[in-house]
N, C-alpha and C. Protein backbone atom coordinates (compact mmCIF):
# COMPACT_ATOMS: atom_id res chain seq x y z
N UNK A 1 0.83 -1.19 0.00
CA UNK A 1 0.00 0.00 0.00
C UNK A 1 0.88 1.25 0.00
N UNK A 2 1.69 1.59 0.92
CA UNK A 2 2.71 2.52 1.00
C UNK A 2 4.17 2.29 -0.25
N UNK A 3 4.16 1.54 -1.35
CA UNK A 3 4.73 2.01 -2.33
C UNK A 3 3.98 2.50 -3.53
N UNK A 4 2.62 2.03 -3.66
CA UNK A 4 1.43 2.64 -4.35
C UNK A 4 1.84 3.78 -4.03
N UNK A 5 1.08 4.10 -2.79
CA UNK A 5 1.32 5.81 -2.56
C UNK A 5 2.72 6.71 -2.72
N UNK A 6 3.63 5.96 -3.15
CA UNK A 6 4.87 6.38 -2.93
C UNK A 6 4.78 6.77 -4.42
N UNK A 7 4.29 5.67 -5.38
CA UNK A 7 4.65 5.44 -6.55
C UNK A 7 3.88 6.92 -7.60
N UNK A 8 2.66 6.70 -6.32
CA UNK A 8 1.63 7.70 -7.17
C UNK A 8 2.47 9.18 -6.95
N UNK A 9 2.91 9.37 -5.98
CA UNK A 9 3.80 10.83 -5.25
C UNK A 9 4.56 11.16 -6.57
N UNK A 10 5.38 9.82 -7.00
CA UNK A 10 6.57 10.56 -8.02
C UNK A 10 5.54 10.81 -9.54
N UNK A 11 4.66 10.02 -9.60
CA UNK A 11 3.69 10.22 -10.71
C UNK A 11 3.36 11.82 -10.71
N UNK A 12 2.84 11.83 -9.84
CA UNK A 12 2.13 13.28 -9.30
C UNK A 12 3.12 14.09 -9.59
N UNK A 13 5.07 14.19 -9.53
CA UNK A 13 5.09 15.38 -9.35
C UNK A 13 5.72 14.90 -11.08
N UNK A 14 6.02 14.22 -11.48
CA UNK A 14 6.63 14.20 -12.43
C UNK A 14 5.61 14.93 -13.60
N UNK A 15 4.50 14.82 -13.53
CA UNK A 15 3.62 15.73 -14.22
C UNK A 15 3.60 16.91 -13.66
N UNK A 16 3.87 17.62 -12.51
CA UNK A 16 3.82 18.65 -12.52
C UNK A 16 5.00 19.38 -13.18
N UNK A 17 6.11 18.51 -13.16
CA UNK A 17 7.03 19.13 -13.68
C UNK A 17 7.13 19.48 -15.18
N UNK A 18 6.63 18.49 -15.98
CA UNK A 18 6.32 18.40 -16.95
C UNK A 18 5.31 19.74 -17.37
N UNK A 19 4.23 19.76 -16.83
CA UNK A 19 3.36 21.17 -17.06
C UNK A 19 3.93 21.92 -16.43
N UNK A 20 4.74 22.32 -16.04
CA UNK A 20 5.84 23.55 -15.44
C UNK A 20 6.55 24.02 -16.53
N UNK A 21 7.20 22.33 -17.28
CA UNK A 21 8.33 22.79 -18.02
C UNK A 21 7.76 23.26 -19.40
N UNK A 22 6.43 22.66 -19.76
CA UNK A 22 5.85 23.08 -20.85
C UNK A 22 5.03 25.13 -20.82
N UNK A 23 4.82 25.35 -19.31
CA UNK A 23 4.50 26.67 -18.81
C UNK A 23 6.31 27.66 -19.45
N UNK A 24 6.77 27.14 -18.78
CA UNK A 24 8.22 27.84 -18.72
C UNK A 24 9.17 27.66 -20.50
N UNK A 25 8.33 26.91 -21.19
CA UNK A 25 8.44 26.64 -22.77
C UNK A 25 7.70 27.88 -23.10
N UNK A 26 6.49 27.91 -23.08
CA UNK A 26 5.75 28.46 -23.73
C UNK A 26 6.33 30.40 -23.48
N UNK A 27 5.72 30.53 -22.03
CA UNK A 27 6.10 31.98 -21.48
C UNK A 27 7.52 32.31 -21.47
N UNK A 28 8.68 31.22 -21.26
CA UNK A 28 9.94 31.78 -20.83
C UNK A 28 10.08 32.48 -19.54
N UNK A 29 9.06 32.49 -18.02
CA UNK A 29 9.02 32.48 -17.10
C UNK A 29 8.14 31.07 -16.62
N UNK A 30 8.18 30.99 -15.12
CA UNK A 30 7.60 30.78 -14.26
C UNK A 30 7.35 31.51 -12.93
N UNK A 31 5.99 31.40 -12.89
CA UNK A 31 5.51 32.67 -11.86
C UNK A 31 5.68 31.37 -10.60
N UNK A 32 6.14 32.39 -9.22
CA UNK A 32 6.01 32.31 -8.07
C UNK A 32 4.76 31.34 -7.84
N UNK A 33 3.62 31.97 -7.92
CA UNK A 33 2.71 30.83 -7.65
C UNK A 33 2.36 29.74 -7.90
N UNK A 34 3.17 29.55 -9.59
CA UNK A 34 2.93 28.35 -10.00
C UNK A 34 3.17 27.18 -8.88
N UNK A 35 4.52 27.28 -8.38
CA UNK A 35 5.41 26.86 -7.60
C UNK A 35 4.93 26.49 -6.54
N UNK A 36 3.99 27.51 -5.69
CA UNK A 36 3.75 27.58 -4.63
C UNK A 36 2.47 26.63 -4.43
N UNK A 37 1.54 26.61 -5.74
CA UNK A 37 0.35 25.85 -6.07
C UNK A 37 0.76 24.37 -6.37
N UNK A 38 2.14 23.99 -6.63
CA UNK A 38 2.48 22.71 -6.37
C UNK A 38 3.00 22.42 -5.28
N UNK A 39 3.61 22.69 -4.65
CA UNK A 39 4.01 22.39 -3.39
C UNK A 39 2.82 22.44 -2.18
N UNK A 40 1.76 23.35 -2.13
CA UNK A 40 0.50 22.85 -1.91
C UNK A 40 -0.27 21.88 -2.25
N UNK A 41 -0.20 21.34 -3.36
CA UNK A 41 -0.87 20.47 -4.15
C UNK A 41 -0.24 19.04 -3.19
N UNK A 42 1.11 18.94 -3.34
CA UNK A 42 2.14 17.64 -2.66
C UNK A 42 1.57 17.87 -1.37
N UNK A 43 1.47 18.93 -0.53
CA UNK A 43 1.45 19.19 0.84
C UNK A 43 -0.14 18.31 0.96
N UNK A 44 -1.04 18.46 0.56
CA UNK A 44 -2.69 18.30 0.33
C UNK A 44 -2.49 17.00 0.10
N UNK A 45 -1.60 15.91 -0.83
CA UNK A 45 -1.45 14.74 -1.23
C UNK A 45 -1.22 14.05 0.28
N UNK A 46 0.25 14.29 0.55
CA UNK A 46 0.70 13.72 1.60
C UNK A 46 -0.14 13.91 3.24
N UNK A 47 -0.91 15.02 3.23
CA UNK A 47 -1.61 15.01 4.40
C UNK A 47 -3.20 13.68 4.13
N UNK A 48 -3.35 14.20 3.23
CA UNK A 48 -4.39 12.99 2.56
C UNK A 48 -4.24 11.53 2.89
N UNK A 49 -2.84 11.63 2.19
CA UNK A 49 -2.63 9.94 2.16
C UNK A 49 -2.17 9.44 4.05
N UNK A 50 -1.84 10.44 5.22
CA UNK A 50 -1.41 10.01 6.41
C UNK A 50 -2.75 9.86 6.88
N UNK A 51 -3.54 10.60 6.77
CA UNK A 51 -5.05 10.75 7.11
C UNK A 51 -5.83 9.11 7.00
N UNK A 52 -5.39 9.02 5.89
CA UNK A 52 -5.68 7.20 5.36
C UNK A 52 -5.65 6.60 6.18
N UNK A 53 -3.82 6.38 5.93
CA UNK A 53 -2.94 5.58 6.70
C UNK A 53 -3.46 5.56 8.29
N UNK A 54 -4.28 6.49 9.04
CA UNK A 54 -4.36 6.91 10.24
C UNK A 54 -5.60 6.01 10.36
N UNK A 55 -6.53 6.16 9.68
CA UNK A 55 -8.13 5.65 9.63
C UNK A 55 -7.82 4.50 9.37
N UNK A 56 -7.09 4.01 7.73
CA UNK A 56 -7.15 2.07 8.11
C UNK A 56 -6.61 1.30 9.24
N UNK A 57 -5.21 2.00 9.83
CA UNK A 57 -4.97 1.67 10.72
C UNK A 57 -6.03 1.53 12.11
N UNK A 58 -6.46 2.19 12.52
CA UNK A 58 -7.62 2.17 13.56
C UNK A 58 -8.43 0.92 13.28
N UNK A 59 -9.23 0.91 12.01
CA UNK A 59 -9.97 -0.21 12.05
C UNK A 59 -9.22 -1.53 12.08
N UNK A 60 -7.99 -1.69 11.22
CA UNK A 60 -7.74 -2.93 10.87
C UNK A 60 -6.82 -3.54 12.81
């Protein structure tokens, strides 16, 4: 279960990077927030997935 989630993490950012690098293609910047809206995005993932981890644990 915890390399799923691991696996999905690098999934997750490897597309962000990807639409970063295609942002930073297109404009020749990247804005501050882009940045900041992914690292929120990971922050929101990983609290998610402990949240899980917290609840199956209890029941099982």
């Amino acid at each position: 279960m915890l390399k799923k989630r691991i696996k999905n993490l690098f999934i997750l950012i490897l597309f962000m990077i990807i639409f970063d690098g295609f942002i930073y293609y297109k404009t020749g910047s990247l804005s501050p927030s882009t940045i900041k809206n992914n690292i929120f995005v990971i922050g929101v993932y990983l609290i998610t997935c402990l949240i899980i981890y917290i609840v199956s644990r209890e029941k099982g």
